[in-house]
PDB file of N, CA and C in Angstrom:
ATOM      1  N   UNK A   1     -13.092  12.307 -28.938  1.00  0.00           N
ATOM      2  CA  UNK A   1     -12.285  12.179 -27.756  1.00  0.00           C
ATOM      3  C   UNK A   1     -11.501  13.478 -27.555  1.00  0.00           C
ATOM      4  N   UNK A   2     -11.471  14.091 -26.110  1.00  0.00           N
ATOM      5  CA  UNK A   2     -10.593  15.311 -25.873  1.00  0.00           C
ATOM      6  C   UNK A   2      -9.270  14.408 -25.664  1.00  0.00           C
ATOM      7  N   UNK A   3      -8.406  15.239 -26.022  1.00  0.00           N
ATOM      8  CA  UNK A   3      -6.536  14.654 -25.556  1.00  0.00           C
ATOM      9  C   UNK A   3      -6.367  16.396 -25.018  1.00  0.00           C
ATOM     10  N   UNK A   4      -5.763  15.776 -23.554  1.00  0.00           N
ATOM     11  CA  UNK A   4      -5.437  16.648 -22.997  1.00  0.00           C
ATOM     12  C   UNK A   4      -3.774  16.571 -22.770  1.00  0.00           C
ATOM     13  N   UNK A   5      -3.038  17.131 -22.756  1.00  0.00           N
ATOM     14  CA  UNK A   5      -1.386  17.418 -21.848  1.00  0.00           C
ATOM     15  C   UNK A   5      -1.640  17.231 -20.752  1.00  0.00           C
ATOM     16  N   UNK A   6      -0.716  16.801 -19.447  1.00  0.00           N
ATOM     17  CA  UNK A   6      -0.856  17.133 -17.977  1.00  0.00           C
ATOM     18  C   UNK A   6       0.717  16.724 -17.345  1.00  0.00           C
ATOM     19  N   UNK A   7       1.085  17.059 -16.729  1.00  0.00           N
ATOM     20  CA  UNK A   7       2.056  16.950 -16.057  1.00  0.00           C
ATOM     21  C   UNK A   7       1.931  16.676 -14.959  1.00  0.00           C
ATOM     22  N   UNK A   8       3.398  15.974 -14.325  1.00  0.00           N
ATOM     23  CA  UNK A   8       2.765  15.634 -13.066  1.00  0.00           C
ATOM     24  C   UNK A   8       2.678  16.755 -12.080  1.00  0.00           C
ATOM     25  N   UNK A   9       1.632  15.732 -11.420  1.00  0.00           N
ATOM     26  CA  UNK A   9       1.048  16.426 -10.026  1.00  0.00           C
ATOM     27  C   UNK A   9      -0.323  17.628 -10.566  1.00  0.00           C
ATOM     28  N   UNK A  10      -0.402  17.423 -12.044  1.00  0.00           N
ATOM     29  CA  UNK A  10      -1.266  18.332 -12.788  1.00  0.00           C
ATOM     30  C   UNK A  10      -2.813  17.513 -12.643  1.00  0.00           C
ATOM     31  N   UNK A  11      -3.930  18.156 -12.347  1.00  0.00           N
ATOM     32  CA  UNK A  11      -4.966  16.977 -12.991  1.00  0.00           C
ATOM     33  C   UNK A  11      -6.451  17.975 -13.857  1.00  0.00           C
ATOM     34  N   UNK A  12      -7.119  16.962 -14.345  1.00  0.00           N
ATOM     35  CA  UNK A  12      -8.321  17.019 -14.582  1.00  0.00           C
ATOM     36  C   UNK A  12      -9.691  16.906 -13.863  1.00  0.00           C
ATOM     37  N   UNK A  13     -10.625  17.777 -14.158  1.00  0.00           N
ATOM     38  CA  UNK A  13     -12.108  17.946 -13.071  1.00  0.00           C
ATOM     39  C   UNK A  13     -13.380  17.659 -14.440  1.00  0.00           C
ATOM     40  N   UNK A  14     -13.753  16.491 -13.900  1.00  0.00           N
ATOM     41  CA  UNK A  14     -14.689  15.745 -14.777  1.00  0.00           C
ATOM     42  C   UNK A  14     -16.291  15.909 -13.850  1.00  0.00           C
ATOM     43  N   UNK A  15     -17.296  16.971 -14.364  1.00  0.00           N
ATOM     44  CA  UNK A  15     -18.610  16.650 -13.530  1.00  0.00           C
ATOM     45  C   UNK A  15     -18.604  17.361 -12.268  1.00  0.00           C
ATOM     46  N   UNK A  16     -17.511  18.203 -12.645  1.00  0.00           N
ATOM     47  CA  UNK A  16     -17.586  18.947 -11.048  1.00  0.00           C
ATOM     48  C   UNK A  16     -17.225  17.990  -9.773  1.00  0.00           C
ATOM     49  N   UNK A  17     -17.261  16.557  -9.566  1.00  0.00           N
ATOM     50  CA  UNK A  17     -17.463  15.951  -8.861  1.00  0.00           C
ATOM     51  C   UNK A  17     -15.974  14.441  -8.953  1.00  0.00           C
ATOM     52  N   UNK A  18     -15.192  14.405 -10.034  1.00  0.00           N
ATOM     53  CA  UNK A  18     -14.313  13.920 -10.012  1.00  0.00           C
ATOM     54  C   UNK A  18     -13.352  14.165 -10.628  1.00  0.00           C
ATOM     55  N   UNK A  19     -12.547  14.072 -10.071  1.00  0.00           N
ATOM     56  CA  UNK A  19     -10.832  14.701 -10.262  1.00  0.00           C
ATOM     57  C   UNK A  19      -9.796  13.688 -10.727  1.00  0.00           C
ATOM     58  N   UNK A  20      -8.995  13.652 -11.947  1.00  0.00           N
ATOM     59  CA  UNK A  20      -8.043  12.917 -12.308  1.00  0.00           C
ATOM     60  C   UNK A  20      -6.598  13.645 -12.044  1.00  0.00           C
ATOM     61  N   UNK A  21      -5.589  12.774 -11.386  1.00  0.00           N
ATOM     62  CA  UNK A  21      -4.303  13.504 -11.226  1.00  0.00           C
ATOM     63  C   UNK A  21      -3.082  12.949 -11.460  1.00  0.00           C
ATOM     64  N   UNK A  22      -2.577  13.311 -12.152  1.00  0.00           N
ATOM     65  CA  UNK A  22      -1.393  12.474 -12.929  1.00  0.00           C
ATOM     66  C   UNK A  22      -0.430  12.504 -11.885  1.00  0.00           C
ATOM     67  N   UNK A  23       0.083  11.181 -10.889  1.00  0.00           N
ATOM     68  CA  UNK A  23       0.727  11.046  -9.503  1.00  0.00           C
ATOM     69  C   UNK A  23       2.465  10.746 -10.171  1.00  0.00           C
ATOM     70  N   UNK A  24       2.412  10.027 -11.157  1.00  0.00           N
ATOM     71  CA  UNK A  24       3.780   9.756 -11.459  1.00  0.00           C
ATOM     72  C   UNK A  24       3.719   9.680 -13.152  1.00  0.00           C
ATOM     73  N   UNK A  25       4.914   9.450 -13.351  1.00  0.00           N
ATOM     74  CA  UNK A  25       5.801   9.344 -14.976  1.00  0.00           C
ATOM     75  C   UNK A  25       6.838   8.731 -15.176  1.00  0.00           C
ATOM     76  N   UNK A  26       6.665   7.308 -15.614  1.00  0.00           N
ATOM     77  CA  UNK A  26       8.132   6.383 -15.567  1.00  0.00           C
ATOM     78  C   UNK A  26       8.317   5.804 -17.024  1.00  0.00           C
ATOM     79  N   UNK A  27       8.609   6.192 -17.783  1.00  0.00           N
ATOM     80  CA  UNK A  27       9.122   5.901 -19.400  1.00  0.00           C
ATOM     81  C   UNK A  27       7.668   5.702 -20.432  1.00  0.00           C
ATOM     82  N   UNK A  28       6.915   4.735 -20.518  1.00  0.00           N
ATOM     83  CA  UNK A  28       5.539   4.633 -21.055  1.00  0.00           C
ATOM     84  C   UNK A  28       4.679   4.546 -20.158  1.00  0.00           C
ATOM     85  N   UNK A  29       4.698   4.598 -18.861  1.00  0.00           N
ATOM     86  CA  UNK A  29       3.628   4.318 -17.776  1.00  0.00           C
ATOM     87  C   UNK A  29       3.608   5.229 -16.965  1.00  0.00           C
ATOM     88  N   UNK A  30       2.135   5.762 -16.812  1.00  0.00           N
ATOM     89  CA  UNK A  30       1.383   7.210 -16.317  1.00  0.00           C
ATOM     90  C   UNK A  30       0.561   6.396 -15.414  1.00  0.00           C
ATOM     91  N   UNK A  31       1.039   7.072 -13.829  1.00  0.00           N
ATOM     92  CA  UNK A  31      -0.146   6.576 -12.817  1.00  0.00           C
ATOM     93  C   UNK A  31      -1.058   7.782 -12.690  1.00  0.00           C
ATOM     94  N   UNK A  32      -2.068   7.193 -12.302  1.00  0.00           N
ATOM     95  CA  UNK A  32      -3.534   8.240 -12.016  1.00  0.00           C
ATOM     96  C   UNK A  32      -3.985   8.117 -10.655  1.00  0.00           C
ATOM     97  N   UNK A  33      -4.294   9.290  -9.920  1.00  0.00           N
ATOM     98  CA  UNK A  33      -4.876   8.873  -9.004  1.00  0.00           C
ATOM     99  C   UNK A  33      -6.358   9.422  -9.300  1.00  0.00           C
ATOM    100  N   UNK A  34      -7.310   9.534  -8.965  1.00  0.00           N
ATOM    101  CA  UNK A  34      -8.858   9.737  -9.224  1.00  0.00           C
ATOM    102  C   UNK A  34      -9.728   9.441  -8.178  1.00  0.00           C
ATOM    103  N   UNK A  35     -10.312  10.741  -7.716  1.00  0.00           N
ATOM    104  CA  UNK A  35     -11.004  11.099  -6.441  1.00  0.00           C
ATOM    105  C   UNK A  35     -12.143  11.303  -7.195  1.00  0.00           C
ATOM    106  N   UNK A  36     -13.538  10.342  -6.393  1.00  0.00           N
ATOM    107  CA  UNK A  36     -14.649  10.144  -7.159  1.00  0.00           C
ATOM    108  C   UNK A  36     -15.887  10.062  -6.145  1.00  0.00           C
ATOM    109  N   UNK A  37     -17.311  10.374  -5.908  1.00  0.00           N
ATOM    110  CA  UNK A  37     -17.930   9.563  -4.937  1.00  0.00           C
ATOM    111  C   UNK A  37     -18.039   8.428  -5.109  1.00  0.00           C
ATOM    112  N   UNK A  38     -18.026   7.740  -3.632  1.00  0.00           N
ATOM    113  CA  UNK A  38     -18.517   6.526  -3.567  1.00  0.00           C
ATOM    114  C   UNK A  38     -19.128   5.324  -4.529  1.00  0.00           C
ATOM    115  N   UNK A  39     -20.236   6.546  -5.319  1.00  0.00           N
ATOM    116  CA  UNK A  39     -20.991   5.917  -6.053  1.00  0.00           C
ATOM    117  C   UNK A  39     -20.526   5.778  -7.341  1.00  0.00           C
ATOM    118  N   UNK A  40     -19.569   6.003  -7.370  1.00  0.00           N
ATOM    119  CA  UNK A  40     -19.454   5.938  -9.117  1.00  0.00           C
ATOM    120  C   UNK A  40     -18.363   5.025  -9.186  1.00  0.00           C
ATOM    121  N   UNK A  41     -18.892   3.993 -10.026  1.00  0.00           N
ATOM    122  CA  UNK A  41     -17.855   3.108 -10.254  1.00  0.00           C
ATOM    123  C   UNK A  41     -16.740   3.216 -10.802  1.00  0.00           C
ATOM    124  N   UNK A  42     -15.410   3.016 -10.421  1.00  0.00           N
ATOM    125  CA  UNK A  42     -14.475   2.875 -11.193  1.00  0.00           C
ATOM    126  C   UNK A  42     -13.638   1.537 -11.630  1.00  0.00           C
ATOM    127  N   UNK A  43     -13.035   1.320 -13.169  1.00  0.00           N
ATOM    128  CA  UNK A  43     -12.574   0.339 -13.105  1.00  0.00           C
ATOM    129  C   UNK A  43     -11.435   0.192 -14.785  1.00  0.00           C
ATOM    130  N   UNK A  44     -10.389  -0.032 -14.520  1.00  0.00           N
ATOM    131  CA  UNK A  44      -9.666  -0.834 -15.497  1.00  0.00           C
ATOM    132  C   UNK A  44     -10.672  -0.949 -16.514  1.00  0.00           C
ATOM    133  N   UNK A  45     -10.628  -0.225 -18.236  1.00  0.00           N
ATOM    134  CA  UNK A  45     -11.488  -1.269 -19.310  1.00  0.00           C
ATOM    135  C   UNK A  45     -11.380  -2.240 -19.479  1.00  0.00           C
ATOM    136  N   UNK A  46     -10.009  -2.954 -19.499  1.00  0.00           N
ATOM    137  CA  UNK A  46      -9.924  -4.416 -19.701  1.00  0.00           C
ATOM    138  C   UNK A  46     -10.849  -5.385 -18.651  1.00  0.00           C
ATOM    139  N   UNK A  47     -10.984  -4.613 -16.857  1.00  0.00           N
ATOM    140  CA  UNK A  47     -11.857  -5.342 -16.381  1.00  0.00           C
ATOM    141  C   UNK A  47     -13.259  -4.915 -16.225  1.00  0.00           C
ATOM    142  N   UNK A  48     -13.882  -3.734 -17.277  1.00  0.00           N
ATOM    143  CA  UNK A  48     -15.045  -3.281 -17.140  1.00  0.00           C
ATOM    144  C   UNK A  48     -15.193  -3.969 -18.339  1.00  0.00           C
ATOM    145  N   UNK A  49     -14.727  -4.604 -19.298  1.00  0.00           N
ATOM    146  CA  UNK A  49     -14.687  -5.316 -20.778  1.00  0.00           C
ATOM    147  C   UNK A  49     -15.705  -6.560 -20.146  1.00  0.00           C
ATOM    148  N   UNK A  50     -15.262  -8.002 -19.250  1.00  0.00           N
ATOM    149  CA  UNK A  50     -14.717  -8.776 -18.667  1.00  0.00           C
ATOM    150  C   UNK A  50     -16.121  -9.137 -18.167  1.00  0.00           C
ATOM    151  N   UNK A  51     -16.445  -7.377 -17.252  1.00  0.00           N
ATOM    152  CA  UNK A  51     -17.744  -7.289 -16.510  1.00  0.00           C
ATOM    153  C   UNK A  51     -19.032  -7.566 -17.109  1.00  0.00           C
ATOM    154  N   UNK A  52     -18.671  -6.651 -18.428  1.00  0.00           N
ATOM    155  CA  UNK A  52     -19.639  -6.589 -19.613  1.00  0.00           C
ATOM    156  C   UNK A  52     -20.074  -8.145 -20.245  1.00  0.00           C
ATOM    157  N   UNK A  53     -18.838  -8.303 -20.678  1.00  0.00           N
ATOM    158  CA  UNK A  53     -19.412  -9.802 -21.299  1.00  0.00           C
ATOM    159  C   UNK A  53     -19.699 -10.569 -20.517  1.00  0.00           C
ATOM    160  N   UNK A  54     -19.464 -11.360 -19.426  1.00  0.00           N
ATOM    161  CA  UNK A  54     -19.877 -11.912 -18.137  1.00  0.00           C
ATOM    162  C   UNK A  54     -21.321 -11.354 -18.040  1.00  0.00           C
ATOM    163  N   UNK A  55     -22.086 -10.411 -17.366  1.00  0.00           N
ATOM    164  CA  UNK A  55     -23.222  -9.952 -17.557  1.00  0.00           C
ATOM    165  C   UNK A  55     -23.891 -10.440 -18.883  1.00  0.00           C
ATOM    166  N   UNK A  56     -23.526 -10.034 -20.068  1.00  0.00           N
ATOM    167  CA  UNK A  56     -24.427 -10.416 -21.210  1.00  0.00           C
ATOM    168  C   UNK A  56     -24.316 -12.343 -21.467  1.00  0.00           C
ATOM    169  N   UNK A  57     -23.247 -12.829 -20.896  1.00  0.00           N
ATOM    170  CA  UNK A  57     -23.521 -14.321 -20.970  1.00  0.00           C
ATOM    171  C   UNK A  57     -24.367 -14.796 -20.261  1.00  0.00           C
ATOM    172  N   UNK A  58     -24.542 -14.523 -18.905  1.00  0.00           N
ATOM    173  CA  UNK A  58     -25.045 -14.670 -17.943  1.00  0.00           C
ATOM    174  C   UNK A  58     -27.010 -14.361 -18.230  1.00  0.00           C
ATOM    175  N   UNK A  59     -27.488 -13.146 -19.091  1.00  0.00           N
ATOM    176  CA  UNK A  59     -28.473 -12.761 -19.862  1.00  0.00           C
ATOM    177  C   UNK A  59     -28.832 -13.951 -20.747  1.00  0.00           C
ATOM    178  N   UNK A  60     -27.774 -14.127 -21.688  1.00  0.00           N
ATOM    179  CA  UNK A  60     -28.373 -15.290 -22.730  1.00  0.00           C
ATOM    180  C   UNK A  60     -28.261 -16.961 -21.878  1.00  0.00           C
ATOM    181  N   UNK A  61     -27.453 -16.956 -21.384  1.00  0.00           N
ATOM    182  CA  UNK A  61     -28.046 -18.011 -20.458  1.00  0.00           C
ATOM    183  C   UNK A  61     -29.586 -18.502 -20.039  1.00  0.00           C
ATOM    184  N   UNK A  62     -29.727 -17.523 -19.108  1.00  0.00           N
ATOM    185  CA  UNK A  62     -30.888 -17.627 -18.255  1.00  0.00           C
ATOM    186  C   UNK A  62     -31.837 -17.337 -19.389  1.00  0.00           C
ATOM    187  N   UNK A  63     -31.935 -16.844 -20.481  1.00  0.00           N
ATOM    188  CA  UNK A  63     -32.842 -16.290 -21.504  1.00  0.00           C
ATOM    189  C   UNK A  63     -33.697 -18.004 -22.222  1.00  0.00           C
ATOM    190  N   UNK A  64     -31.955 -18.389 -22.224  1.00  0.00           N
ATOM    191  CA  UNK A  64     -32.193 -19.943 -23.017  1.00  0.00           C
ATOM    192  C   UNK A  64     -32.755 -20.876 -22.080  1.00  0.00           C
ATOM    193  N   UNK A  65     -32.384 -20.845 -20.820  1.00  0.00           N
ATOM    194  CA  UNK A  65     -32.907 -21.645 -19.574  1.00  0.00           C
ATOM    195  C   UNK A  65     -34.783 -21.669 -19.849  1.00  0.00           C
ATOM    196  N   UNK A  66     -35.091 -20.293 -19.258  1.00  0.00           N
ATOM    197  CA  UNK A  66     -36.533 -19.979 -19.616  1.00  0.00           C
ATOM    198  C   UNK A  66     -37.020 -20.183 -21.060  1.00  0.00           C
ATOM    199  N   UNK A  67     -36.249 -20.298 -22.077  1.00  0.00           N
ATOM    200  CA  UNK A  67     -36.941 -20.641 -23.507  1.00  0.00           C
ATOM    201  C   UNK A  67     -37.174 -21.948 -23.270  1.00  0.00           C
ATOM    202  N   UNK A  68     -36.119 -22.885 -22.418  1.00  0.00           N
ATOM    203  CA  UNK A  68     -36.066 -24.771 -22.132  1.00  0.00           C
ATOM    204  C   UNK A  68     -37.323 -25.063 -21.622  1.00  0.00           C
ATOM    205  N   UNK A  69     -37.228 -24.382 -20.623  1.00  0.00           N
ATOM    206  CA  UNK A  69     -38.711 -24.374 -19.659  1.00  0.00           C
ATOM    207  C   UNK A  69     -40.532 -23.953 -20.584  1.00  0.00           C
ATOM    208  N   UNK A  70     -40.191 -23.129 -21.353  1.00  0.00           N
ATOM    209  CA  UNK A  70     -41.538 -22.555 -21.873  1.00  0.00           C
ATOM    210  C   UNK A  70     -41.692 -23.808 -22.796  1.00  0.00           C
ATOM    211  N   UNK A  71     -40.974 -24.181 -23.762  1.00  0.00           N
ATOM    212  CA  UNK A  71     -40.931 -25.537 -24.764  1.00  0.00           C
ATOM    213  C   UNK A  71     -40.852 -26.790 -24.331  1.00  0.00           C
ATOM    214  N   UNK A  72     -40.764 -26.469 -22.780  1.00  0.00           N
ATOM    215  CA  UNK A  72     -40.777 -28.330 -21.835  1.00  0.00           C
ATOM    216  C   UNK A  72     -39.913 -29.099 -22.388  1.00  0.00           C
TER     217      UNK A  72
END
């Protein structure tokens, strides 16, 4: 992992193509703003966590559905 310093109103250029910018600083909490295309998803880990497991339940589900079906 890089650890970078930034101050505000300072940011980071990730890919040529997206920009992180440290907008504020209030005791333990750092806002970001982050200019990205369209296409690239952004999201909270706790709700890209969320996304993840949801998707892989959703996999073993339907996996077990079709195993019900092949064994009648």
């Amino acid at each position: 992992m890089l650890a970078l310093s930034r101050k505000k109103n300072e940011a980071l250029v990730i890919n040529n193509n997206i920009e992180i910018t440290v907008l504020e600083i209030k005791g333990e909490q750092v806002k970001l703003g982050i200019s990205a295309p369209k296409e690239v998803p952004i999201y909270r880990k706790e709700v890209y966590v969320q996304i993840q497991e949801a998707n892989q339940e959703a996999v073993n589900l339907d996996g077990l559905e079709v195993l019900k079906n092949l064994l009648g």
